[in-house]
Structures are given as C-alpha cells and as structure tokens.
C-alpha atoms as a PDB file:
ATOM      1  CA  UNK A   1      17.966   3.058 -42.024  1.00  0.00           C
ATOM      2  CA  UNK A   2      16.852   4.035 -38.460  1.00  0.00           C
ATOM      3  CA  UNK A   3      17.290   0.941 -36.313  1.00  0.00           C
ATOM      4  CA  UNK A   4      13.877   1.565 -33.577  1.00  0.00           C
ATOM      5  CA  UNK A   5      12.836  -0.324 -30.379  1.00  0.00           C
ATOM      6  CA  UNK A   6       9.222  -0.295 -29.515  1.00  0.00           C
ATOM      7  CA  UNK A   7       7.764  -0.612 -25.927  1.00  0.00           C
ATOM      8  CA  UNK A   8       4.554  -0.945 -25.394  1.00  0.00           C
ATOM      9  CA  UNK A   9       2.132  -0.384 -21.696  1.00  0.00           C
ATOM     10  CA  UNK A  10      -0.508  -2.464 -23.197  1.00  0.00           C
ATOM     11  CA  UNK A  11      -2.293  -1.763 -20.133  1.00  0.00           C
ATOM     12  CA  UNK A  12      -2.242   2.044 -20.340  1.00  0.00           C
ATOM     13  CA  UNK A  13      -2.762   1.798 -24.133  1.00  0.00           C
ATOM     14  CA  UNK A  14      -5.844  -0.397 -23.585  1.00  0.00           C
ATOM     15  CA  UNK A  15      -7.431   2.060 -20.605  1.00  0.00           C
ATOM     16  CA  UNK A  16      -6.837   5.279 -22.339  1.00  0.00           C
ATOM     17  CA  UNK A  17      -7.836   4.313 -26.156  1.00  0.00           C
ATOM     18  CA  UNK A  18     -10.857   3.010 -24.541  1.00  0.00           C
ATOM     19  CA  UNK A  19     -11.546   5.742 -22.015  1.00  0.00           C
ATOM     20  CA  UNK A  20     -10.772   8.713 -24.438  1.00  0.00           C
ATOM     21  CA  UNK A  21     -12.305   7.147 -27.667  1.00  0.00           C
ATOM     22  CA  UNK A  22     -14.449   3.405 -26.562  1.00  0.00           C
ATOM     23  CA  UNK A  23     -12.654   1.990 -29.131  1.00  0.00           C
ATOM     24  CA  UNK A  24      -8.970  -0.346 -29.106  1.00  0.00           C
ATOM     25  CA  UNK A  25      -5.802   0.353 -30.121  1.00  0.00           C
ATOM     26  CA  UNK A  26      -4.515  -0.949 -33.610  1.00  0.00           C
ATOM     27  CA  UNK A  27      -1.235  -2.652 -33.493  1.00  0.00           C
ATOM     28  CA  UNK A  28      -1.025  -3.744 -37.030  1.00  0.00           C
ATOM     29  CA  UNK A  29      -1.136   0.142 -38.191  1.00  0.00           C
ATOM     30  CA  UNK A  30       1.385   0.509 -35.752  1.00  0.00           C
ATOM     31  CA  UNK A  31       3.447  -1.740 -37.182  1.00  0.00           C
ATOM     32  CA  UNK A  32       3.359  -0.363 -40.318  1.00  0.00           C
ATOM     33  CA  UNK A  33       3.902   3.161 -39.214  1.00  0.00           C
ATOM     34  CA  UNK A  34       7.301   1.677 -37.550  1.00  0.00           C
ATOM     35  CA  UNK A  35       8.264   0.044 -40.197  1.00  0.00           C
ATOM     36  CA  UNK A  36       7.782   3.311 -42.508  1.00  0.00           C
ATOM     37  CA  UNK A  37       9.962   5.209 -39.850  1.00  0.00           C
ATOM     38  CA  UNK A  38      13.064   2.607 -39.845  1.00  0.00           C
ATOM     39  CA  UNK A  39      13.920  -1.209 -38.939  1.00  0.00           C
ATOM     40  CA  UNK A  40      11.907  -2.367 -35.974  1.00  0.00           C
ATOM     41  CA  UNK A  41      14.663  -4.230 -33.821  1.00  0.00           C
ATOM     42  CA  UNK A  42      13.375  -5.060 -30.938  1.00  0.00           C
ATOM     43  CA  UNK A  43       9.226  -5.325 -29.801  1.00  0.00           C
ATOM     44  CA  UNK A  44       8.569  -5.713 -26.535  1.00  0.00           C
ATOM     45  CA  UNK A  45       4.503  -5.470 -25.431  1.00  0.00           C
ATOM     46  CA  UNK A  46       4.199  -5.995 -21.691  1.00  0.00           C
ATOM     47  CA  UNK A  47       0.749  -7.295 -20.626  1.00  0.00           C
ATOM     48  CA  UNK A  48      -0.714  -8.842 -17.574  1.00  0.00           C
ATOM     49  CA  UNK A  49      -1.429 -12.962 -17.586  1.00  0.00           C
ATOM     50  CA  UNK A  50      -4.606 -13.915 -17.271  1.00  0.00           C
ATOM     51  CA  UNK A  51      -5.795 -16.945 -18.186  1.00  0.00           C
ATOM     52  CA  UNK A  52      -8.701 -15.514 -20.274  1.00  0.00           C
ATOM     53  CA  UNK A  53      -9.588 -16.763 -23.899  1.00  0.00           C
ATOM     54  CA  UNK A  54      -9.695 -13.144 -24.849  1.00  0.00           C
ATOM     55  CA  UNK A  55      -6.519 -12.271 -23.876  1.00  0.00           C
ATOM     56  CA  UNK A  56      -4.477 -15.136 -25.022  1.00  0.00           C
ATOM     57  CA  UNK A  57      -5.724 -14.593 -28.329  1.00  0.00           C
ATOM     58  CA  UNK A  58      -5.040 -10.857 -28.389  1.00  0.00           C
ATOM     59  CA  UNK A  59      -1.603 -11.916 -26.863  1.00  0.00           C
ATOM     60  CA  UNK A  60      -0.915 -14.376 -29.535  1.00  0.00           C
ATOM     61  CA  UNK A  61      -2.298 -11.910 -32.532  1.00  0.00           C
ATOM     62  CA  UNK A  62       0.541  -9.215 -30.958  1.00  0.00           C
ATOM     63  CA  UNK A  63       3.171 -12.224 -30.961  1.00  0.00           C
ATOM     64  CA  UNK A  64       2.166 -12.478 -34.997  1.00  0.00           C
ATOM     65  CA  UNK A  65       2.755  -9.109 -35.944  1.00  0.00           C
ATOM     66  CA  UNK A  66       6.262  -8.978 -34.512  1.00  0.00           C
ATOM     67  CA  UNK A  67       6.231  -8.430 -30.697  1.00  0.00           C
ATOM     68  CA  UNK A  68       7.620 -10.221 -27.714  1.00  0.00           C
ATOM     69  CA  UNK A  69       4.995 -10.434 -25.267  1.00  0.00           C
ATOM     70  CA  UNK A  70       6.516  -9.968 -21.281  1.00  0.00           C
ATOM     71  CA  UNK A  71       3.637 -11.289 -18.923  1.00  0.00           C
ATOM     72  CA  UNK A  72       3.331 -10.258 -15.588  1.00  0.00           C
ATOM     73  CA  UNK A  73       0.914 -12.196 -13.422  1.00  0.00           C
ATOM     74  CA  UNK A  74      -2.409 -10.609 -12.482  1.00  0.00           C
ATOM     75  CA  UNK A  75      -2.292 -10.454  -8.781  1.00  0.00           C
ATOM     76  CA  UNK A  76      -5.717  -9.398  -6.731  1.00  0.00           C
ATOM     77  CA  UNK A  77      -5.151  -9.096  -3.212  1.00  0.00           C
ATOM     78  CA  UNK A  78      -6.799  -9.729  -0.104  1.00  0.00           C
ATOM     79  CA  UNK A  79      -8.677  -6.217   0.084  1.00  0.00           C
ATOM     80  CA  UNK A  80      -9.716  -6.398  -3.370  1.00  0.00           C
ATOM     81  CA  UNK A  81      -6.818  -4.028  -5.008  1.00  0.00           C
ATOM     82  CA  UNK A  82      -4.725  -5.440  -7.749  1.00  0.00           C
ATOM     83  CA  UNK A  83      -1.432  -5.281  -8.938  1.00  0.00           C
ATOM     84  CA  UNK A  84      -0.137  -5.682 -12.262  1.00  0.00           C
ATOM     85  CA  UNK A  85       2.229  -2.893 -12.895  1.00  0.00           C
ATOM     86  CA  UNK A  86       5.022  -3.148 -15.800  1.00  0.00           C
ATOM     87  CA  UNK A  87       6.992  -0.013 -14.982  1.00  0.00           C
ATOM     88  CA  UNK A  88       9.969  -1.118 -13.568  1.00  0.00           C
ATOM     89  CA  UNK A  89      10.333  -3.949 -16.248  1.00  0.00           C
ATOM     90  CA  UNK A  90      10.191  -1.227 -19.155  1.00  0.00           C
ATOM     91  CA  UNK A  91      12.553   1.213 -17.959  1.00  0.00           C
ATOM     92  CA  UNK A  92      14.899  -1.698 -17.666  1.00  0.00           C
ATOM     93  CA  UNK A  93      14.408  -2.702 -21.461  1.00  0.00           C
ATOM     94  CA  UNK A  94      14.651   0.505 -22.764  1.00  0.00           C
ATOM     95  CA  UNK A  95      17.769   1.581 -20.665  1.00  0.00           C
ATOM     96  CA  UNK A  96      19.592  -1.803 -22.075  1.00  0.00           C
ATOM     97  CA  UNK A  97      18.053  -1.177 -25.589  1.00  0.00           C
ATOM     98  CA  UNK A  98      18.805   2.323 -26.152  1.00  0.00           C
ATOM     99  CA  UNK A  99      22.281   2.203 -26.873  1.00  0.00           C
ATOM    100  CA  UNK A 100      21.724  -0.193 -29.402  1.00  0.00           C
ATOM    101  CA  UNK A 101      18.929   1.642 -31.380  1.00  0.00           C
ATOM    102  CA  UNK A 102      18.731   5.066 -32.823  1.00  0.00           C
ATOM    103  CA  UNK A 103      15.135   5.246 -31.879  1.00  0.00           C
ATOM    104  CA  UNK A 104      12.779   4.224 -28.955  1.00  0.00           C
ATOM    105  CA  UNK A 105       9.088   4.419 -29.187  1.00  0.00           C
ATOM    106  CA  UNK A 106       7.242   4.251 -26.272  1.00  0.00           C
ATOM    107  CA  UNK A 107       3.723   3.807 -26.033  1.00  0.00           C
ATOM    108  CA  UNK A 108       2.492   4.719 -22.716  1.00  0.00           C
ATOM    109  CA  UNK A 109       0.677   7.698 -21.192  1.00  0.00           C
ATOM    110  CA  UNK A 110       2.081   7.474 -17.725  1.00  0.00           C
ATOM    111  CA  UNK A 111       3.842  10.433 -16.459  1.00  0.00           C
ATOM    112  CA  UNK A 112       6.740   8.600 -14.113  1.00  0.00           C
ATOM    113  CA  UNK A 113       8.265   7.477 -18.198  1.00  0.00           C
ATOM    114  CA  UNK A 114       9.561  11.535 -18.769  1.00  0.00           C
ATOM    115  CA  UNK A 115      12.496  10.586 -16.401  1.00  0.00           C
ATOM    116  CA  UNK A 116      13.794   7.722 -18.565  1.00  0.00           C
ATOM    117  CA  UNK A 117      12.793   9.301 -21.741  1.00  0.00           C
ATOM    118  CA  UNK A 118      15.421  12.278 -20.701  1.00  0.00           C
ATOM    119  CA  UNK A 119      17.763  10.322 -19.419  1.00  0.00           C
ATOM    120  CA  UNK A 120      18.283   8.433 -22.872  1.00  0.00           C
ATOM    121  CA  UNK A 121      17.768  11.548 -24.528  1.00  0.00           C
ATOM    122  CA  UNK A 122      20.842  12.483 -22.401  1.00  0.00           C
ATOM    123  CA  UNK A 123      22.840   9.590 -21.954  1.00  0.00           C
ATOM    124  CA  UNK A 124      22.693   7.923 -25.619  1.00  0.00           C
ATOM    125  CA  UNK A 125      21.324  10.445 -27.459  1.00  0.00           C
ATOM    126  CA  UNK A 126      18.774   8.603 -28.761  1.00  0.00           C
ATOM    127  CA  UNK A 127      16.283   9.694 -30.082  1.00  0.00           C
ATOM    128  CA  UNK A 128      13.166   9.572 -27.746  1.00  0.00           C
ATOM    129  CA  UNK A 129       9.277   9.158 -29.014  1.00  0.00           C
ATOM    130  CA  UNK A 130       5.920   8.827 -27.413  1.00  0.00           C
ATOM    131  CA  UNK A 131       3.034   7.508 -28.755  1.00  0.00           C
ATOM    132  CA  UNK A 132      -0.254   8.167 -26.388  1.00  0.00           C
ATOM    133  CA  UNK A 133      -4.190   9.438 -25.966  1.00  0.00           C
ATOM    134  CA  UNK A 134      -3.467  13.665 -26.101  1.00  0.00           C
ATOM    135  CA  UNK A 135      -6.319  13.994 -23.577  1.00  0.00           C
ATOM    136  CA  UNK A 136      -4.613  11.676 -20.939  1.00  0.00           C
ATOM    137  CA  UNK A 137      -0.760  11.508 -21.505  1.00  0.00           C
ATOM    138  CA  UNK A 138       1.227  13.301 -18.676  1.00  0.00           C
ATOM    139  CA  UNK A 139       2.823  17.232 -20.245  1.00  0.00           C
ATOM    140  CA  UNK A 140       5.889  15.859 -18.551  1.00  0.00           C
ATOM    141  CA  UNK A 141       5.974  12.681 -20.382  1.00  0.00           C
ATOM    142  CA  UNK A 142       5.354  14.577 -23.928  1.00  0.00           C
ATOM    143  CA  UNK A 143       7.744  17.090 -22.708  1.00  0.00           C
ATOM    144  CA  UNK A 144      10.371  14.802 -22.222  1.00  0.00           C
ATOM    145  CA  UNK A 145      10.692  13.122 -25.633  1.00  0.00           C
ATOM    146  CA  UNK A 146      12.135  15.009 -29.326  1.00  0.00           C
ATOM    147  CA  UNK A 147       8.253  13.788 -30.632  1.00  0.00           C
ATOM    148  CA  UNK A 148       4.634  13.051 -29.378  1.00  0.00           C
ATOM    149  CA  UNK A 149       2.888  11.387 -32.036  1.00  0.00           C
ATOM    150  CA  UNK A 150      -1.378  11.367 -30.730  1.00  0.00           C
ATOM    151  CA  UNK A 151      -2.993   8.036 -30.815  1.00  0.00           C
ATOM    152  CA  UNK A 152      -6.297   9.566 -32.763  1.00  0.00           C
ATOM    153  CA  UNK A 153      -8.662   8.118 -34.753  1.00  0.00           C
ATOM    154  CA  UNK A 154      -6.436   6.703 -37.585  1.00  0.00           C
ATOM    155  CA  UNK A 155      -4.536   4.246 -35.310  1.00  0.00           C
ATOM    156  CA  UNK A 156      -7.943   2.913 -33.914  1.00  0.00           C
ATOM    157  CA  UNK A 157      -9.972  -0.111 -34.616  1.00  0.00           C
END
C-alpha cells in the first residue's frame, strides 16, 4: 500500500474554490479519495489564526478528519496589507516528508510549489501530485508534478 503525505494551502484552497465555483472545498471527500489511493501518513493543513468562531470550528472539524492543523498568526500591518503566508513552512514539510512517503499530495494552486514538486520528483523520486481549481492553478505548478487531479464539482460542498 502507497504510504501518502497530504499538504494542504487552506488559504489558496479556500480563495480559488470560492472564486472559481462560490462554493468550499470538501475535506471529508478528500479524505476518502486519499485513503482510496494508499495510507495517509502524515496531514498537515496550514491555516492562518484568527480568533474567529468560524474558523476555530472549521479548524477543529479538519483536526477530526485526520489533519494536523499548523497556524500561522494573521498579521495586518500598519498600511492595511496583511501577511499570512504558509509557503516557506510547506516546502519544509514536504522536503522532510518525502523521503518517507511514496506519495505527496499537494493542494495548492500557487505557482512558486513547481520548484519543490521537481525537486522531489528528482531527488526521492517520489511521486508528486497536485490537487487545485484548473482555471487558477499555475501551468508550471501542474507541469511539475506526475498528476493534476482538478478540484471540480465533485469535491465541493
């Protein structure tokens, strides 16, 4: 059996479900669609903190169905701008995770991923997926992996 590690940009996943379709993502079909492809491993979902109702509970639902949650804080600065970006903190999971799994699954649209997704392509030959919105994933990042699997209306709420 496949052993898989899952990394999800609930951020991106959030924005582009919403933008492309109005409607949220649906982690629990996700789950099962992991679990159909191998042994989930290792979970990680990496949100921002904010200390909304809304987003605890959504937080705490994801912690349920199997993830870790990694919080970053939400920081709004002085000009108005904010800053809650997870990047960094992925590529560092999945570059310590990949040797240990078969599989990684990323879920993520953003472009500046297709560089890690070769490299462990490369390096560990792992085997590299990406889950995203077709309409608003970055060519290089679905270039980049062995499959792009489209977040359509099936894995939607």
């Amino acid at each position: 059996m496949k052993k898989i590690a899952v990394f999800v940009d609930v951020q991106n996943i959030y924005y582009t479900t919403r933008q492309a379709y109005g409607r949220q993502f649906n982690y629990r079909q996700l789950w099962q669609t992991l679990n159909d492809m191998g042994e989930v491993i290792t979970a990680y979902a990496y949100a921002i903190r904010r200390d909304d109702d809304q987003q605890i509970k959504f937080q705490d639902a994801l912690r349920h169905i199997g993830f870790t949650v990694k919080l970053k804080p939400y920081i709004q600065r002085a000009d108005g701008s904010t800053k809650g970006d997870w990047d960094v903190g992925i590529a560092i999971d999945v570059m310590e995770t990949a040797p240990e799994v078969d599989t990684v699954v990323l879920l993520s649209g953003d472009g500046d991923f297709d560089l890690l997704m070769n490299k462990i392509r490369a390096r560990y030959h792992t085997e590299a997926i990406v889950l995203g919105v077709p309409s608003l994933t970055a060519n290089s990042l679905v270039s980049s992996v062995d499959r792009f699997i489209a977040i359509e209306d099936d894995m939607l709420l």
